[in-house]
N, C-alpha and C. Protein backbone atom coordinates (compact mmCIF):
# COMPACT_ATOMS: atom_id res chain seq x y z
N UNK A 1 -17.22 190.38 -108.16
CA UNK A 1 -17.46 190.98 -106.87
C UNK A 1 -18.73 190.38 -106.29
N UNK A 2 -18.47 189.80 -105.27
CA UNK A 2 -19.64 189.32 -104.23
C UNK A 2 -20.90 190.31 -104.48
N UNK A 3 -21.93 190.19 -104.23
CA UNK A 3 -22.73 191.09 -104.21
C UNK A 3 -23.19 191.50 -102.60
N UNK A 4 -22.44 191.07 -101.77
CA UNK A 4 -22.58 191.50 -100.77
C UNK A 4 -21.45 193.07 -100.64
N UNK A 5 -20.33 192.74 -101.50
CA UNK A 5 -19.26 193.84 -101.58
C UNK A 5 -19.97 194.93 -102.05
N UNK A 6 -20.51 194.43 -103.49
CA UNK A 6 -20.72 195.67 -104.18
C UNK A 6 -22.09 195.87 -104.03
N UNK A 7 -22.68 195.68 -103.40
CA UNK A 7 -24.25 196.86 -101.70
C UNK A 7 -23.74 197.40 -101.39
N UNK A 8 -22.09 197.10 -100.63
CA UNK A 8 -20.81 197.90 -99.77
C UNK A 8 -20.53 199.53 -100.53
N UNK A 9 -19.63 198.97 -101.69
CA UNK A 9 -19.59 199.89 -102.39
C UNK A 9 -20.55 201.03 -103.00
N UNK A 10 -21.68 200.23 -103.46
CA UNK A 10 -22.59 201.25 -103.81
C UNK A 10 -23.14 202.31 -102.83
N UNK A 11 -22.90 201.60 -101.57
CA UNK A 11 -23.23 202.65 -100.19
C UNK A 11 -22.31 203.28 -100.02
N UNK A 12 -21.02 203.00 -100.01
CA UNK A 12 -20.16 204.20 -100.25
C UNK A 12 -20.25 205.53 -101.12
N UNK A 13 -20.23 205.03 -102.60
CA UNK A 13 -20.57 205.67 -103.24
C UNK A 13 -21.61 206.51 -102.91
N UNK A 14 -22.93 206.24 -102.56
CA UNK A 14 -24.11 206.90 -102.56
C UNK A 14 -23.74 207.91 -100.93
N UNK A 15 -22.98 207.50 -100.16
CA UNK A 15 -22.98 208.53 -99.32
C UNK A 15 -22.09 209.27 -99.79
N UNK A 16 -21.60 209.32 -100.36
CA UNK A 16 -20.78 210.78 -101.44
C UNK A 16 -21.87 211.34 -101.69
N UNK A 17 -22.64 211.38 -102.01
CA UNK A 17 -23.91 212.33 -102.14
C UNK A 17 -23.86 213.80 -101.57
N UNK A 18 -24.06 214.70 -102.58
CA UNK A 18 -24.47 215.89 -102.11
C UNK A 18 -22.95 216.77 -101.02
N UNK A 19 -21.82 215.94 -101.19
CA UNK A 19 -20.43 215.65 -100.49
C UNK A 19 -19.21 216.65 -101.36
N UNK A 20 -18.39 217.36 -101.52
CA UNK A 20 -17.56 217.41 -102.25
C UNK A 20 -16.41 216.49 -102.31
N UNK A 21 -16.48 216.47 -103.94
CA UNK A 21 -14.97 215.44 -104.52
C UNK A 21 -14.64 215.45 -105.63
N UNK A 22 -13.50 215.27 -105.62
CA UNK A 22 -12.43 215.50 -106.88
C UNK A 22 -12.49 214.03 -107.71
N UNK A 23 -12.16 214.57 -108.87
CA UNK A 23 -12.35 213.19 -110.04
C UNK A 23 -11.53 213.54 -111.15
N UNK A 24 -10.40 212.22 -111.19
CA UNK A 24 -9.43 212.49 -111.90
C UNK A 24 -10.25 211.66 -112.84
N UNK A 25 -10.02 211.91 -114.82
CA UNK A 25 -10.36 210.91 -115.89
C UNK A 25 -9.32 210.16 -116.10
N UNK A 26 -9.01 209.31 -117.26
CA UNK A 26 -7.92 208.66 -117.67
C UNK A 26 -7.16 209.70 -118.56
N UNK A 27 -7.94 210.69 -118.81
CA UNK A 27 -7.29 211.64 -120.22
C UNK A 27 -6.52 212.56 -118.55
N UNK A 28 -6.29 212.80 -117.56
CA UNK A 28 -5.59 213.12 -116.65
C UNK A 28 -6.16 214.02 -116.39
N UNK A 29 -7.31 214.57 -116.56
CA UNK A 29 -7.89 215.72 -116.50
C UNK A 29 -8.54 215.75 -115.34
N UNK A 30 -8.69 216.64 -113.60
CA UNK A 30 -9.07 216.88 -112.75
C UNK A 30 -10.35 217.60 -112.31
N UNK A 31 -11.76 217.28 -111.60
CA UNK A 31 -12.76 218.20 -111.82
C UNK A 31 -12.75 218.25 -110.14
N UNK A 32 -13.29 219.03 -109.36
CA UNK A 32 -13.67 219.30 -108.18
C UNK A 32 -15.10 219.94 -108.16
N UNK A 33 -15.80 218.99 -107.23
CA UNK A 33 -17.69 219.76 -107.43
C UNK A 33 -17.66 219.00 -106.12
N UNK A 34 -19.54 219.25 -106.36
CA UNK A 34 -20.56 218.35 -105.64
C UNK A 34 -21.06 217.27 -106.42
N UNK A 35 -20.77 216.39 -105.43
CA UNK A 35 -21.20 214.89 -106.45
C UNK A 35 -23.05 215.22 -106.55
N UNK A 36 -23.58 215.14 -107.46
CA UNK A 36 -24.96 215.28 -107.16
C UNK A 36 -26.14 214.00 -107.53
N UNK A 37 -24.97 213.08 -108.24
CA UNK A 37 -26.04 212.03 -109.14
C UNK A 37 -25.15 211.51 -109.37
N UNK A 38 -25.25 210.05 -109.66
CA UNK A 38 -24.58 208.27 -109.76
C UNK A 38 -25.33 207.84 -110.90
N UNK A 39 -24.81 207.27 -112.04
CA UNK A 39 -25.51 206.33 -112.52
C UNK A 39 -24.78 204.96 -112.20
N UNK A 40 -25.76 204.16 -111.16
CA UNK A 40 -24.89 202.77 -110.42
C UNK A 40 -24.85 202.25 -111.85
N UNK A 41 -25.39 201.61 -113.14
CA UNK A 41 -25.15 200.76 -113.71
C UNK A 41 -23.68 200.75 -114.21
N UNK A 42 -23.22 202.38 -114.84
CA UNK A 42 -22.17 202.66 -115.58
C UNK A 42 -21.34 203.30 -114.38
N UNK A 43 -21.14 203.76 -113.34
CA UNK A 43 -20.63 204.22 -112.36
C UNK A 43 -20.27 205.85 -113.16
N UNK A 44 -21.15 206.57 -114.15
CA UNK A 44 -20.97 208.04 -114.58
C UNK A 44 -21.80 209.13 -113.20
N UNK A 45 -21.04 209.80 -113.59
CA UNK A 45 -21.74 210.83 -112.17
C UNK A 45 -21.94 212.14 -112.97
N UNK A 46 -22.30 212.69 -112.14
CA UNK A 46 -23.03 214.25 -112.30
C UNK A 46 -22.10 214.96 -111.38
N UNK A 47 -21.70 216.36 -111.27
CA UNK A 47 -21.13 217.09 -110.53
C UNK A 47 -21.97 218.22 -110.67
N UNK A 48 -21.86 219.27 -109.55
CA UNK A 48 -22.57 220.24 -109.74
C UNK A 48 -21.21 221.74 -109.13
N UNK A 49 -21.26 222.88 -109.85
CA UNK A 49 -20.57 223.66 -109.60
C UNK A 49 -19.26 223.20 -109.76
N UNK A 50 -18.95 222.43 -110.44
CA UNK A 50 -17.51 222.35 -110.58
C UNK A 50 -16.72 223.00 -111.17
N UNK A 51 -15.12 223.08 -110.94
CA UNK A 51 -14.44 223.28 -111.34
C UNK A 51 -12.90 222.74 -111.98
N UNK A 52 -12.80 222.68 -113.39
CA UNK A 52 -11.40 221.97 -114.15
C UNK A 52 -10.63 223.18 -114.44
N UNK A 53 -9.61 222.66 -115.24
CA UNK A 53 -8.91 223.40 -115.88
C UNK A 53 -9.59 224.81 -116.97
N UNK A 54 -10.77 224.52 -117.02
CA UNK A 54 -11.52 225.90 -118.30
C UNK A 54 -12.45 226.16 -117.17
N UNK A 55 -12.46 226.32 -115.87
CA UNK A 55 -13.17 226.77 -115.37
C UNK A 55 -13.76 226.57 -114.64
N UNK A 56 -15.07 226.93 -114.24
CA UNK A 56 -15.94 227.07 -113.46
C UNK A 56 -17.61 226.47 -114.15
N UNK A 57 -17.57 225.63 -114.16
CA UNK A 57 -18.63 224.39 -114.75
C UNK A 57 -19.89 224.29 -113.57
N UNK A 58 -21.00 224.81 -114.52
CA UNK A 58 -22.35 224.67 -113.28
C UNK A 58 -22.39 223.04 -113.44
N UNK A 59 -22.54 222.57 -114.40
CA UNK A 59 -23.05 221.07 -114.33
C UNK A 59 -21.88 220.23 -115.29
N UNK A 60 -21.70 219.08 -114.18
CA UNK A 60 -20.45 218.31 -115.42
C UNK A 60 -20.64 217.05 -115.21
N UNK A 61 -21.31 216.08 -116.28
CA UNK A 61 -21.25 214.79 -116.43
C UNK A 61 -20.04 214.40 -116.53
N UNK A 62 -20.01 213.35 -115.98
CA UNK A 62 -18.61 212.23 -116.49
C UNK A 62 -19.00 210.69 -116.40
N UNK A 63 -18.31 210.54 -117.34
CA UNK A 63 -18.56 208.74 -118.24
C UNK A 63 -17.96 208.29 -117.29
N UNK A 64 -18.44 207.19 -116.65
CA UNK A 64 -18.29 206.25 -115.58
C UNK A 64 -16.24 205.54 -116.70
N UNK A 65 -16.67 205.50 -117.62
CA UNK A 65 -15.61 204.88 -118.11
C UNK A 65 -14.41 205.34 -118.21
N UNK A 66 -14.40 206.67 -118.03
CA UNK A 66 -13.23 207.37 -117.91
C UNK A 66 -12.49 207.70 -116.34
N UNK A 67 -14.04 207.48 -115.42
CA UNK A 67 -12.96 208.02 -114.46
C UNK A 67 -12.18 207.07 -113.22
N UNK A 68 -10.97 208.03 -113.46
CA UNK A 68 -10.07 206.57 -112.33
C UNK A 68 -10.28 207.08 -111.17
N UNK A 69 -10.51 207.82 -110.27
CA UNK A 69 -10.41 207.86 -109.02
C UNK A 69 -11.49 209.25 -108.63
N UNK A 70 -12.27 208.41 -107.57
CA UNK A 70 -13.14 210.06 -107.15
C UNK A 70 -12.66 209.82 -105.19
N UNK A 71 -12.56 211.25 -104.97
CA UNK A 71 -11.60 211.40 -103.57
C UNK A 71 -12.47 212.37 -103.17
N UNK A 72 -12.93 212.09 -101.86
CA UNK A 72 -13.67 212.81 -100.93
C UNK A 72 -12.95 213.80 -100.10
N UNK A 73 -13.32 214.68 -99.72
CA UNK A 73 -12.78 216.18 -98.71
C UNK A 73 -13.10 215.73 -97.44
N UNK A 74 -14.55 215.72 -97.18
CA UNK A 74 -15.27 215.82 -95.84
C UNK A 74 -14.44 214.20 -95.23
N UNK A 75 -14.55 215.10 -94.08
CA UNK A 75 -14.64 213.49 -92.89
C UNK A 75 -16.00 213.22 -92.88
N UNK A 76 -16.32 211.71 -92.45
CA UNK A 76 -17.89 211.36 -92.23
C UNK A 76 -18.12 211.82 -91.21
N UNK A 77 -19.34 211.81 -90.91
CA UNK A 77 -20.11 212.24 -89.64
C UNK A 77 -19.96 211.31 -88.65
N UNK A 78 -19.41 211.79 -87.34
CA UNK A 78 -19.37 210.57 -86.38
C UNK A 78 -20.61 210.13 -85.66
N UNK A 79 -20.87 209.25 -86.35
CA UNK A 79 -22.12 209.10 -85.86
C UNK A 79 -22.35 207.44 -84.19
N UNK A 80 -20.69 207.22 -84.43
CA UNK A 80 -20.70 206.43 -83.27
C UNK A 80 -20.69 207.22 -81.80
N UNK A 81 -19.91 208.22 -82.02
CA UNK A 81 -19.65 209.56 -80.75
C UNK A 81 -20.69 210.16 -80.31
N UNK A 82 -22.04 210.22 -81.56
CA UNK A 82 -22.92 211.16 -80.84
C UNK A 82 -23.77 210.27 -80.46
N UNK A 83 -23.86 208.96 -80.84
CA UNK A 83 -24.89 208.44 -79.74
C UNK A 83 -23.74 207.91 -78.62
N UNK A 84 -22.81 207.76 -78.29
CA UNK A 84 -22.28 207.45 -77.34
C UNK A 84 -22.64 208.64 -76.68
N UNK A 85 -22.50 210.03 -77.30
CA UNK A 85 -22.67 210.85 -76.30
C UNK A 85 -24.51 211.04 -75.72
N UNK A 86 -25.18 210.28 -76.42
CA UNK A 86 -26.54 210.34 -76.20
C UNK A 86 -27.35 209.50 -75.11
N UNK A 87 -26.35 208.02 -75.83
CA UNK A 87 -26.31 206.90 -74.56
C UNK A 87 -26.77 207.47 -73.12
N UNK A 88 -24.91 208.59 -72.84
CA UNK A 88 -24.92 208.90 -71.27
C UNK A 88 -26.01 209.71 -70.36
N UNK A 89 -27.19 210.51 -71.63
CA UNK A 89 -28.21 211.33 -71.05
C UNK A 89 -29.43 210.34 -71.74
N UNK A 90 -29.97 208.86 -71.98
CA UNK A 90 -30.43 208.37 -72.45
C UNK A 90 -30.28 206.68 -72.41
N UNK A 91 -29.61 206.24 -70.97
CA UNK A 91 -28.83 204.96 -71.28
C UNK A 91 -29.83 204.21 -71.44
N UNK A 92 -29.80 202.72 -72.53
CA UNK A 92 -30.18 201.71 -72.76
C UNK A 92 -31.00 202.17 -73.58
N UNK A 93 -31.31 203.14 -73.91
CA UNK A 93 -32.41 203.76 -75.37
C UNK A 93 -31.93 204.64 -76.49
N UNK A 94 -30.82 204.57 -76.60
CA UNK A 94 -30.20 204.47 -78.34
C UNK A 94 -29.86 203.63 -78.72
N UNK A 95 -30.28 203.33 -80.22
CA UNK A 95 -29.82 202.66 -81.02
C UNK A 95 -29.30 203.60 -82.36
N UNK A 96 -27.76 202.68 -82.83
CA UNK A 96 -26.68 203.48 -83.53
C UNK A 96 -27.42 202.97 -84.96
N UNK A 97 -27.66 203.02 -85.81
CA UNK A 97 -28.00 202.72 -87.25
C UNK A 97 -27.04 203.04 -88.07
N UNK A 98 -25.66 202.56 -87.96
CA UNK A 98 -24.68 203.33 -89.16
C UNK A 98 -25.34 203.27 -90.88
N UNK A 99 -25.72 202.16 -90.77
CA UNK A 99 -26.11 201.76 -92.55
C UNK A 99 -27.45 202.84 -93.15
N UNK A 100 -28.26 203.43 -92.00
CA UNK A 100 -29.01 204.01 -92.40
C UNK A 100 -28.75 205.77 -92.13
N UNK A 101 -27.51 205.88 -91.17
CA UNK A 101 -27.04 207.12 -91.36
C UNK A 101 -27.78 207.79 -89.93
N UNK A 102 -28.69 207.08 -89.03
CA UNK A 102 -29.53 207.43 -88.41
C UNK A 102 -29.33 207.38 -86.64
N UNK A 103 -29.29 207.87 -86.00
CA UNK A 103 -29.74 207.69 -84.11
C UNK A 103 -31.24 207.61 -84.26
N UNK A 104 -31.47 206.29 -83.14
CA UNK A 104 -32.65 205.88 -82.69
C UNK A 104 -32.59 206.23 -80.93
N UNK A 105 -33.51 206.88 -80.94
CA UNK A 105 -33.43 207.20 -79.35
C UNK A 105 -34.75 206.91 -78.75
N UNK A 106 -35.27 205.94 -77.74
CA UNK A 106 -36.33 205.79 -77.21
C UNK A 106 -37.34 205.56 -78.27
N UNK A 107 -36.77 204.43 -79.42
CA UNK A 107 -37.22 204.18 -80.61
C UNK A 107 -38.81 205.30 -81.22
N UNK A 108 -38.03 206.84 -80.94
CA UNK A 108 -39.10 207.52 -81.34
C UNK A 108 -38.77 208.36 -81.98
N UNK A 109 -37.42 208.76 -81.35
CA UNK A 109 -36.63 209.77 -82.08
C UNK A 109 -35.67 210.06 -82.59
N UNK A 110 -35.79 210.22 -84.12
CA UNK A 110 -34.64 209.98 -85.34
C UNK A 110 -33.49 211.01 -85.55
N UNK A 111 -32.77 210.67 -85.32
CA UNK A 111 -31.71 212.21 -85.09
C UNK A 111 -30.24 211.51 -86.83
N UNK A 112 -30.24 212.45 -87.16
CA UNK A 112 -28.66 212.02 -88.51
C UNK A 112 -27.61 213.18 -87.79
N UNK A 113 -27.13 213.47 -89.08
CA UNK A 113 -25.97 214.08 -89.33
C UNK A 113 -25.94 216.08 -89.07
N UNK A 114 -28.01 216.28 -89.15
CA UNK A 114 -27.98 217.85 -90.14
C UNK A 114 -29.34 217.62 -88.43
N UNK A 115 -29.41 216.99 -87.57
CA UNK A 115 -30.18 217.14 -86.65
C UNK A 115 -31.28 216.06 -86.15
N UNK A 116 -32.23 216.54 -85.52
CA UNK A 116 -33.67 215.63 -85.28
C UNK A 116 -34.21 215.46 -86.68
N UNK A 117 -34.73 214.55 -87.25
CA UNK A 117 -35.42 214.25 -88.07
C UNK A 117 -36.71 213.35 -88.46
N UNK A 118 -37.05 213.19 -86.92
CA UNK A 118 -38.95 212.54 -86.58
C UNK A 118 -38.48 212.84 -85.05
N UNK A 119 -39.63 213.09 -84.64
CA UNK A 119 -40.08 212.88 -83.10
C UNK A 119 -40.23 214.82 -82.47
N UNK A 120 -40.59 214.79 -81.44
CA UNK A 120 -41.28 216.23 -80.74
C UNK A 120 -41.25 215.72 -79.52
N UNK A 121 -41.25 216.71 -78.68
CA UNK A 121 -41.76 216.93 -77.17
C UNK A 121 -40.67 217.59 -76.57
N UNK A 122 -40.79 217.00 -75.08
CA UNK A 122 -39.14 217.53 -74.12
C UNK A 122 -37.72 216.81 -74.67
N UNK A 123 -38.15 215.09 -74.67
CA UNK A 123 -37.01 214.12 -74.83
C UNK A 123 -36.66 214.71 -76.27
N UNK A 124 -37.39 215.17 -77.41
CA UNK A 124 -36.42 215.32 -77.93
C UNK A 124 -36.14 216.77 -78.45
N UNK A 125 -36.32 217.62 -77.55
CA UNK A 125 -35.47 218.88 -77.48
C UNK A 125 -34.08 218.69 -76.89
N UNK A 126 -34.45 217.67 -76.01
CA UNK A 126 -33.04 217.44 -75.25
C UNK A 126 -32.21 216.42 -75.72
N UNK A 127 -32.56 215.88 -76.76
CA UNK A 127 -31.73 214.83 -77.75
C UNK A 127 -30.80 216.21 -78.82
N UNK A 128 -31.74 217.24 -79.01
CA UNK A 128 -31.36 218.38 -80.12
C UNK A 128 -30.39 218.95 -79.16
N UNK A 129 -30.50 219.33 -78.32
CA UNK A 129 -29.35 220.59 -76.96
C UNK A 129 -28.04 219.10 -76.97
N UNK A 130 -28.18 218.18 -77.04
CA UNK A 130 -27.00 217.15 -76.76
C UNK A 130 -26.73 217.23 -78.22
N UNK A 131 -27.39 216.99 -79.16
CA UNK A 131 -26.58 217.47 -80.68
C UNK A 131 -26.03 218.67 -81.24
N UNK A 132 -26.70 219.98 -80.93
CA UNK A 132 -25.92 220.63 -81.12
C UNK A 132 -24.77 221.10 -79.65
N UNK A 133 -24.66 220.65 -79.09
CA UNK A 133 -23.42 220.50 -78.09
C UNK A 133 -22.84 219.96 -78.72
N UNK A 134 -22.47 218.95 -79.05
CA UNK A 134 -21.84 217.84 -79.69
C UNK A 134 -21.14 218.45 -81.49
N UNK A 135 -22.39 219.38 -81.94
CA UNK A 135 -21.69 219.75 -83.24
C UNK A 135 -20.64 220.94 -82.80
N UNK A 136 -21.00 221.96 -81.94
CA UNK A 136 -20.08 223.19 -81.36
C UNK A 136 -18.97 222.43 -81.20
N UNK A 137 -18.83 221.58 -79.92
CA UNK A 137 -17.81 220.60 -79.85
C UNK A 137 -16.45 220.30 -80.57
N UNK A 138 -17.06 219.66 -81.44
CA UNK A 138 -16.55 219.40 -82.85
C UNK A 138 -16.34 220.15 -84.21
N UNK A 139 -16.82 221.27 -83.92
CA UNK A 139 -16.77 222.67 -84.78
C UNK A 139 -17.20 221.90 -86.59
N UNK A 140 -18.45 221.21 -86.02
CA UNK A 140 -19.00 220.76 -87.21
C UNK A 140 -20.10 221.72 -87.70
N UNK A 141 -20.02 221.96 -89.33
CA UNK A 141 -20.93 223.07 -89.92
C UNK A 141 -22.16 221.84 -90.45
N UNK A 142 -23.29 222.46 -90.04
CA UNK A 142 -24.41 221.58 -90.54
C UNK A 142 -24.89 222.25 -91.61
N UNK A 143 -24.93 221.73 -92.78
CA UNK A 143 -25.95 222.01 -94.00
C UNK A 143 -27.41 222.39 -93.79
């Protein structure tokens, strides 16, 4: 694998973070949690609150070597829509950052997925009233 792929992948992976998903092993056995931890070398993860077949598991390692498939619930965050929708009260001063998960607005103010996350004043109260418009909208629950 190129190592340009697998940056790809590992960013995939790592935005599973903190995400719910299911993880089948090779022994066929099914867990459903919160992904909470990666080990990139061995691809073993951590789950938190999960649940298999015996239950209800606060914490469940799994050996990168066993497991064949981990499957995500959530849709991603659209994060092309809300600066498009930011653009139209803000034109020519957003910038989209998909790789970093981030809106740049009037390169001052950092807005993600869960809200504003650097910057103050009017501009960006009114970057926050266009995000949560945008989450109602979309009947998105923010963490």
């Amino acid at each position: 694998m190129s190592s340009t792929a697998g940056r790809k992948f590992m960013e995939e992976l790592s935005n599973l973070l903190q995400k719910h998903v299911s993880i089948v092993t090779s022994q066929g056995k099914t867990y459903v949690g919160t992904l909470t931890g990666v080990d990139t070398e061995h691809l073993s993860v951590c789950l938190t609150n999960a649940k298999g077949e015996q239950g209800d598991i606060h914490k469940l390692f799994i050996n990168g070597s066993v497991i064949l498939q981990i499957s995500s619930f959530e849709k991603p965050f659209d994060l092309q829509s809300l600066g498009e929708r930011l653009e139209r009260v803000f034109p020519r001063m957003v910038r989209v950052m998909d790789d970093a998960g981030v809106i740049l607005v009037m390169d001052r103010i950092r807005v993600n997925e869960k809200g504003i996350i650097e910057g103050s004043g009017p501009a960006a109260e009114r970057v926050q009233r266009v995000f949560d418009e945008f989450i109602r909208e979309k009947g998105i629950r923010v963490a």
